[in-house]
PDB file of N, CA and C in Angstrom:
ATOM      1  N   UNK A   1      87.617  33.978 134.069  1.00  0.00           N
ATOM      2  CA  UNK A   1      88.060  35.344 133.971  1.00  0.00           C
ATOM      3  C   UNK A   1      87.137  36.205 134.820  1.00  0.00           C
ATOM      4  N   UNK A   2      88.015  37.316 135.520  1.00  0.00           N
ATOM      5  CA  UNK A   2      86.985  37.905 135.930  1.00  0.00           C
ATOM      6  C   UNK A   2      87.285  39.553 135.901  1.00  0.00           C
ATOM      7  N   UNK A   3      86.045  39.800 135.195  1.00  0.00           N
ATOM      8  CA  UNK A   3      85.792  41.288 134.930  1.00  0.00           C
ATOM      9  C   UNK A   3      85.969  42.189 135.989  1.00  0.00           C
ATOM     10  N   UNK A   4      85.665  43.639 135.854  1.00  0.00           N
ATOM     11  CA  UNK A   4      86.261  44.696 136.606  1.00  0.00           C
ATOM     12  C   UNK A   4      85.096  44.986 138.083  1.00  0.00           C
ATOM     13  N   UNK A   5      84.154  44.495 137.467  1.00  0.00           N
ATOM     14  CA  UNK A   5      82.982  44.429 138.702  1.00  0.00           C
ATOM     15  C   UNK A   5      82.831  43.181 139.865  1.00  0.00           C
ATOM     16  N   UNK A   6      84.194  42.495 139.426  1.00  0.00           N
ATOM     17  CA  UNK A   6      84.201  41.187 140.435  1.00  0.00           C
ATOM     18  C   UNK A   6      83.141  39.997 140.084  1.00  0.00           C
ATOM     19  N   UNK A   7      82.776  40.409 139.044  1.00  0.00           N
ATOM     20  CA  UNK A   7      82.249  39.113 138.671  1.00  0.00           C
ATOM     21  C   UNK A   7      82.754  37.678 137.292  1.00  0.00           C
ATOM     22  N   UNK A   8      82.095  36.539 137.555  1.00  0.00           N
ATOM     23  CA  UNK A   8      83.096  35.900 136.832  1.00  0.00           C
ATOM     24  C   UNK A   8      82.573  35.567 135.949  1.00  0.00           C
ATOM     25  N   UNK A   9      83.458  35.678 134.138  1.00  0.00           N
ATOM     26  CA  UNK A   9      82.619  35.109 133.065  1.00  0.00           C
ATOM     27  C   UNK A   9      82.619  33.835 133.071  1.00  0.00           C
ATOM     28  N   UNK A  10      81.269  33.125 132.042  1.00  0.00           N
ATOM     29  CA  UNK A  10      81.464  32.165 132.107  1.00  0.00           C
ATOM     30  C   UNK A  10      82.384  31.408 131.128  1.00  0.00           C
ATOM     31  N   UNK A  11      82.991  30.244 131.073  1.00  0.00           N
ATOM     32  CA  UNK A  11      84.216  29.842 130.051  1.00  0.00           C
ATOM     33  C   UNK A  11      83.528  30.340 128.180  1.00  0.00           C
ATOM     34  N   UNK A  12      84.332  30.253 127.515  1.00  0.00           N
ATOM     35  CA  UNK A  12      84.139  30.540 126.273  1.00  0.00           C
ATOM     36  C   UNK A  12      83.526  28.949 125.676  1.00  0.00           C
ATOM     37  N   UNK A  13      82.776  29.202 124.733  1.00  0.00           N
ATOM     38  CA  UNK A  13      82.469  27.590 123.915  1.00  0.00           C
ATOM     39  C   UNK A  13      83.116  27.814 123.057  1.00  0.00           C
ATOM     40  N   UNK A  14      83.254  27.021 122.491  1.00  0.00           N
ATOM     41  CA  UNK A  14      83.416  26.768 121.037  1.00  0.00           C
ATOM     42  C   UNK A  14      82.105  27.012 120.196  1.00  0.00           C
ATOM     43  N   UNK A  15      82.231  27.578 119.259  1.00  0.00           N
ATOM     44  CA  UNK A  15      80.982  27.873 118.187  1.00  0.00           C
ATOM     45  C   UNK A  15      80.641  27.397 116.927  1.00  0.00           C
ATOM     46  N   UNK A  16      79.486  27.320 116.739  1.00  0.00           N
ATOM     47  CA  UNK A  16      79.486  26.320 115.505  1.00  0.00           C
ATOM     48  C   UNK A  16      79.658  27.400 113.687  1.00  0.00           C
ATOM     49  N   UNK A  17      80.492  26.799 113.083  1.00  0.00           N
ATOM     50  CA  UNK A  17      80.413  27.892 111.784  1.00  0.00           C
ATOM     51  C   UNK A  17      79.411  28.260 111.885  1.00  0.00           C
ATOM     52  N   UNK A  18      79.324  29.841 110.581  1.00  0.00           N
ATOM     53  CA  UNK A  18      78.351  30.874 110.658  1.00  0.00           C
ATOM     54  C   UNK A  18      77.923  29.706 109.551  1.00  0.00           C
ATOM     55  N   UNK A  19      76.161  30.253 109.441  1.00  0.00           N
ATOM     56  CA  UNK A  19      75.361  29.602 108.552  1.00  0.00           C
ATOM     57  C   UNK A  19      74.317  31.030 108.010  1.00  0.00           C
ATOM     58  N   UNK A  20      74.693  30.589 106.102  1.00  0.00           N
ATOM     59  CA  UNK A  20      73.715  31.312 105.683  1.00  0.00           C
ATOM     60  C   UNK A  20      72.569  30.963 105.073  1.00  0.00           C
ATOM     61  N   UNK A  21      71.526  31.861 104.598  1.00  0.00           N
ATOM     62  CA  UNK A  21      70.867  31.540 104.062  1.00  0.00           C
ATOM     63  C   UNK A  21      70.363  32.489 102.732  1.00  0.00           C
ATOM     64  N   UNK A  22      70.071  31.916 101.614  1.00  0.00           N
ATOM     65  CA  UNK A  22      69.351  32.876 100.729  1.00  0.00           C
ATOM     66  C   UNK A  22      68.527  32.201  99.770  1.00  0.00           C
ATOM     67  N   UNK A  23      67.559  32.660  99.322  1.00  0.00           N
ATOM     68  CA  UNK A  23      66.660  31.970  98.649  1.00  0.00           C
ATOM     69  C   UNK A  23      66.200  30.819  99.172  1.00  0.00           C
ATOM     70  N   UNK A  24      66.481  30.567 100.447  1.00  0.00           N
ATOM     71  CA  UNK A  24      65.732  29.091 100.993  1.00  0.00           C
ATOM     72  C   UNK A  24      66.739  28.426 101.151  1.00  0.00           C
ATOM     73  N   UNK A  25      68.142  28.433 100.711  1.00  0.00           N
ATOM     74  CA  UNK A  25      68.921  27.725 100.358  1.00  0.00           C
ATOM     75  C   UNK A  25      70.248  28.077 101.684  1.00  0.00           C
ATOM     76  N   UNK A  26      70.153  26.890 102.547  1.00  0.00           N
ATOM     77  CA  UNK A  26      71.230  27.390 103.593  1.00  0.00           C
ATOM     78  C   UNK A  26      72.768  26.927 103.033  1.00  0.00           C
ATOM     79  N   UNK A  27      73.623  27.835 103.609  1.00  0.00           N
ATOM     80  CA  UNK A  27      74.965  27.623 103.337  1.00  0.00           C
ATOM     81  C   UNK A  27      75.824  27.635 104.457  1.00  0.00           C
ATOM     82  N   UNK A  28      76.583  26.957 104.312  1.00  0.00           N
ATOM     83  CA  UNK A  28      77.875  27.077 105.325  1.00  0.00           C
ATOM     84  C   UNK A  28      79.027  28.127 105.635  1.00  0.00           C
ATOM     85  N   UNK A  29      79.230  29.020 105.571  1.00  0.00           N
ATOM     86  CA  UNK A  29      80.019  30.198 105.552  1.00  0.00           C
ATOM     87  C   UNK A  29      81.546  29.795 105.184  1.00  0.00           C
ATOM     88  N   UNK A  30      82.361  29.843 104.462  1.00  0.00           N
ATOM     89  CA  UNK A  30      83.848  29.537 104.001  1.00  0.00           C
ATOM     90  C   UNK A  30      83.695  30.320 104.337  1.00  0.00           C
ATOM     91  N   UNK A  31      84.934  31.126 105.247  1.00  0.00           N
ATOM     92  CA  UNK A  31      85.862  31.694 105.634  1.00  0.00           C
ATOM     93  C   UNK A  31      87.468  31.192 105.350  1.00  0.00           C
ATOM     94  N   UNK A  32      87.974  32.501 105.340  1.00  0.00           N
ATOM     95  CA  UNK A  32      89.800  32.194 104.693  1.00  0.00           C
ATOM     96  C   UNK A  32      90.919  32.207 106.333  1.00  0.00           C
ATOM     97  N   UNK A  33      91.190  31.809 106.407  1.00  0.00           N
ATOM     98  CA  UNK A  33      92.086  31.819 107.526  1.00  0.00           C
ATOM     99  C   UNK A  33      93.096  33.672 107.259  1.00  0.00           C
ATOM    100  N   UNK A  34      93.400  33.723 108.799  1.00  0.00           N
ATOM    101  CA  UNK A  34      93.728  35.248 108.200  1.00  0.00           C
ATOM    102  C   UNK A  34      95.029  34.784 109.542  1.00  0.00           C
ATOM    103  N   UNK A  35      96.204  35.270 109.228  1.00  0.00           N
ATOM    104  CA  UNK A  35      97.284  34.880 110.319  1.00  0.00           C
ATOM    105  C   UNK A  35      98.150  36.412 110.431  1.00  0.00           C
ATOM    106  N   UNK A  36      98.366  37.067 111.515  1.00  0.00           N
ATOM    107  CA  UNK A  36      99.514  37.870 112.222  1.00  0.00           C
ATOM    108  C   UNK A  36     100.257  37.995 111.850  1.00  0.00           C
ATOM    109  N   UNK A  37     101.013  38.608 110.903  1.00  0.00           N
ATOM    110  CA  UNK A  37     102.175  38.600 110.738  1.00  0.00           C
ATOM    111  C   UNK A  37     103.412  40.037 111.343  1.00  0.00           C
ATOM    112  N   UNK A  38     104.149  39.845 111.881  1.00  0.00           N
ATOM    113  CA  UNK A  38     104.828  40.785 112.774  1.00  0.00           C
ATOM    114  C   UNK A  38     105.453  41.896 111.473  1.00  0.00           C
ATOM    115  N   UNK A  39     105.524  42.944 111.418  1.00  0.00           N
ATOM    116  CA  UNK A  39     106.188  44.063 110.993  1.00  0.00           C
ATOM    117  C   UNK A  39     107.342  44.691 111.878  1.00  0.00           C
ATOM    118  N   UNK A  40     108.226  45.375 110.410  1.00  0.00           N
ATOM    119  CA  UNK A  40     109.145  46.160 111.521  1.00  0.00           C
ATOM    120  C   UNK A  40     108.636  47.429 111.654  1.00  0.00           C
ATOM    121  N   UNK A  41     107.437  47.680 111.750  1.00  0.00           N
ATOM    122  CA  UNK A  41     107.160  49.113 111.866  1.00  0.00           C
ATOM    123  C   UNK A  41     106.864  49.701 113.216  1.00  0.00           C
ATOM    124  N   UNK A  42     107.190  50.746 114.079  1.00  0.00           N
ATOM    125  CA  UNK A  42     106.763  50.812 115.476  1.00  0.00           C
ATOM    126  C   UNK A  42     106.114  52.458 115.071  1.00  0.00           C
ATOM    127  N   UNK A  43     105.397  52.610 116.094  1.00  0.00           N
ATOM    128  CA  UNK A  43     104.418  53.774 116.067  1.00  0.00           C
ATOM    129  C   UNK A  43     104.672  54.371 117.759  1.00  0.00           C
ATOM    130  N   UNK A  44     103.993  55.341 118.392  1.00  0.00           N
ATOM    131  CA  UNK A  44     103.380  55.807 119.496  1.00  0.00           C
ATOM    132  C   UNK A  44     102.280  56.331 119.652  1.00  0.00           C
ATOM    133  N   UNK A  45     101.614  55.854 120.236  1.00  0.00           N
ATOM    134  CA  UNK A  45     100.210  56.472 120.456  1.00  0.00           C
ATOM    135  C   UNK A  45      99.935  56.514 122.059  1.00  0.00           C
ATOM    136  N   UNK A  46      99.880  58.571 122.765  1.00  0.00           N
ATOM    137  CA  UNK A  46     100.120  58.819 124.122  1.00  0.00           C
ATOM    138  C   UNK A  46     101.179  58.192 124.883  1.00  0.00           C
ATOM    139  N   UNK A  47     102.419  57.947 123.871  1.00  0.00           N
ATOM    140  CA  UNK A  47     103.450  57.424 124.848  1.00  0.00           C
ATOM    141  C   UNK A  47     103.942  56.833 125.221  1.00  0.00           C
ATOM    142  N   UNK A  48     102.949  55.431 124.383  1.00  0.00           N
ATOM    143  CA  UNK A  48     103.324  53.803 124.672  1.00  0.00           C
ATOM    144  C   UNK A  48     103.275  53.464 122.740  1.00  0.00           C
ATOM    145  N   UNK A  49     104.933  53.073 122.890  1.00  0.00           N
ATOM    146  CA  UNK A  49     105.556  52.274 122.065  1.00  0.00           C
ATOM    147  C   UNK A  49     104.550  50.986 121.537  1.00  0.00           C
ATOM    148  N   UNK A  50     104.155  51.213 119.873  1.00  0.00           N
ATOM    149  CA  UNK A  50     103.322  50.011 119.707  1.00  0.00           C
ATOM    150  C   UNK A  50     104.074  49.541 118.400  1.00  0.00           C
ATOM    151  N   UNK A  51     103.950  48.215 118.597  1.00  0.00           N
ATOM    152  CA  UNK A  51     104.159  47.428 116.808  1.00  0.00           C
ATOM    153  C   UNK A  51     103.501  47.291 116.346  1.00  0.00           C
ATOM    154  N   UNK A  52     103.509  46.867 114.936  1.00  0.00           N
ATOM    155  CA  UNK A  52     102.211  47.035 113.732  1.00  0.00           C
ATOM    156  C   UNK A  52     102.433  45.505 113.548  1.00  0.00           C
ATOM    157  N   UNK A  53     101.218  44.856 113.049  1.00  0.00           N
ATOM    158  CA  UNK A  53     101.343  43.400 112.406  1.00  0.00           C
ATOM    159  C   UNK A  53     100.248  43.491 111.313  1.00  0.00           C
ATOM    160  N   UNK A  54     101.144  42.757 110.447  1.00  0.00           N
ATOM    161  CA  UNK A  54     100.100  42.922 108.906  1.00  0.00           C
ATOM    162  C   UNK A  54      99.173  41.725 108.570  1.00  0.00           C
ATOM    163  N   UNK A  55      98.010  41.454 107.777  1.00  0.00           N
ATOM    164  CA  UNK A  55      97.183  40.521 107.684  1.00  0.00           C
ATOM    165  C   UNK A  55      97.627  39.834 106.330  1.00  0.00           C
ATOM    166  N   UNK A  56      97.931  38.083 106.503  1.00  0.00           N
ATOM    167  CA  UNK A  56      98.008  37.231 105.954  1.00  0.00           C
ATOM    168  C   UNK A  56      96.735  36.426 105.157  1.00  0.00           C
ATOM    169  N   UNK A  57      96.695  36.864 104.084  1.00  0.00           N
ATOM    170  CA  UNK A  57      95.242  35.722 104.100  1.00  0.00           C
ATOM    171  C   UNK A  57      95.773  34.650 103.197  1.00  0.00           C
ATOM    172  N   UNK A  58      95.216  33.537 103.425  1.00  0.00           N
ATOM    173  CA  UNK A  58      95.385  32.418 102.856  1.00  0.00           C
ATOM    174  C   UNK A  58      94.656  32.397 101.554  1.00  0.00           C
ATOM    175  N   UNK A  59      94.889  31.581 101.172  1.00  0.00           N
ATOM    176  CA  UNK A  59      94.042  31.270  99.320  1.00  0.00           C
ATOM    177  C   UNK A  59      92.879  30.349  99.689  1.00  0.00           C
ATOM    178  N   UNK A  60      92.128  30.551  99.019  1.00  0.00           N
ATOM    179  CA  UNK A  60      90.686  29.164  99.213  1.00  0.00           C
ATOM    180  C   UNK A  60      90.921  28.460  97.535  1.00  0.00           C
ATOM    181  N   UNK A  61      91.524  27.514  97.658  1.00  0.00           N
ATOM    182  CA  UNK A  61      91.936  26.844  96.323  1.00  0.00           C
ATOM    183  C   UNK A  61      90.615  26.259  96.493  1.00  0.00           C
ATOM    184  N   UNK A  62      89.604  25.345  97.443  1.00  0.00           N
ATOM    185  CA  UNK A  62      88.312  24.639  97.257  1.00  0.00           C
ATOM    186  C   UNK A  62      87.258  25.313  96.975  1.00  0.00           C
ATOM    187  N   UNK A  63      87.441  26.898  96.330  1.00  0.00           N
ATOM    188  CA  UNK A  63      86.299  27.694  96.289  1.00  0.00           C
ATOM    189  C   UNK A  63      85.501  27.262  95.104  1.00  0.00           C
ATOM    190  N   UNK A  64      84.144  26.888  95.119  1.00  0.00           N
ATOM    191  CA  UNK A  64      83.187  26.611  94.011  1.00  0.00           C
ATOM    192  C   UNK A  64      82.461  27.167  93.600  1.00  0.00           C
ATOM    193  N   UNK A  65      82.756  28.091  92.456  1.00  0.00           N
ATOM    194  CA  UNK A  65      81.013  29.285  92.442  1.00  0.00           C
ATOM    195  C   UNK A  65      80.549  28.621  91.765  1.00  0.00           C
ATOM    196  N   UNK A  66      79.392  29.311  91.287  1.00  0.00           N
ATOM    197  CA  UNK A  66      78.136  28.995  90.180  1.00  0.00           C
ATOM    198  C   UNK A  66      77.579  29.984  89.842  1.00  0.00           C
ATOM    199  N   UNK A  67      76.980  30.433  88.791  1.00  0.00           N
ATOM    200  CA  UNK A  67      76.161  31.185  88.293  1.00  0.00           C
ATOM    201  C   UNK A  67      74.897  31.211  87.375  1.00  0.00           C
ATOM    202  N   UNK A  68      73.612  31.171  88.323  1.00  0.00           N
ATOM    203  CA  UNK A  68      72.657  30.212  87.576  1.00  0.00           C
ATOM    204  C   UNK A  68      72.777  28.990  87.174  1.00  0.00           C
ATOM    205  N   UNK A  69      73.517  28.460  87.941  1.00  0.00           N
ATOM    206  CA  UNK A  69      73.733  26.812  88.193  1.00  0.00           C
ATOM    207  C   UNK A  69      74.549  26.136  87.383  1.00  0.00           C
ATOM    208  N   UNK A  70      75.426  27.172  86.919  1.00  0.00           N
ATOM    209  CA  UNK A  70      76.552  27.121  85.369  1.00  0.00           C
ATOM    210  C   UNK A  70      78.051  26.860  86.918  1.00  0.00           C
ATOM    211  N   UNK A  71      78.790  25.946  86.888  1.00  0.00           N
ATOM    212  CA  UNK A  71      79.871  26.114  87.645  1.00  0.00           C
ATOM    213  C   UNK A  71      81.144  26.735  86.437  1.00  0.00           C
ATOM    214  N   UNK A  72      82.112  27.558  87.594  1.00  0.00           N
ATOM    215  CA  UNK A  72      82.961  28.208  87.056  1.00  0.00           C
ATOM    216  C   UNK A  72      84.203  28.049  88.119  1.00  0.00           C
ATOM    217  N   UNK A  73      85.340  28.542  87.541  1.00  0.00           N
ATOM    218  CA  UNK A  73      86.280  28.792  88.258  1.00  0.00           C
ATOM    219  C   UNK A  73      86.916  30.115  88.783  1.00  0.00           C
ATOM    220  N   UNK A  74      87.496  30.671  89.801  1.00  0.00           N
ATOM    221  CA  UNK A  74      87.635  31.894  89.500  1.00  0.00           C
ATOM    222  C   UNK A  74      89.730  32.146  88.987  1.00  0.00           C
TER     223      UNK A  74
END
């Protein structure tokens, strides 16, 4: 790709999940999948005709909490 100054980016990687940490204790970041979904709604903003698309989120049925090391469900 190349930007407006004529120069070229370099390709995109792939990235590794976010990683947290707290108390010493690293975690893997779950994230929910979130998908596009098209609306019939149209808007204008300065003149140009736009569509709206609404956010899908998926369920995390594998979600595991704990609380003080007590597991629960939600």
């Amino acid at each position: 790709m190349i930007n407006s100054s004529g120069k070229r980016h370099p390709p995109k990687q792939e990235t590794a999940p976010m990683t947290l940490n707290f108390l010493g204790k690293t975690y893997a970041a779950n994230l929910p999948e979130v998908a596009q979904v098209p609306t019939s709604q149209t808007g204008k903003y300065r003149g140009a005709t736009l569509t709206f698309t609404a956010a899908r989120v998926s369920p995390r049925s594998n979600l595991q909490l704990s609380y003080r090391g007590v597991r629960y469900s939600y």
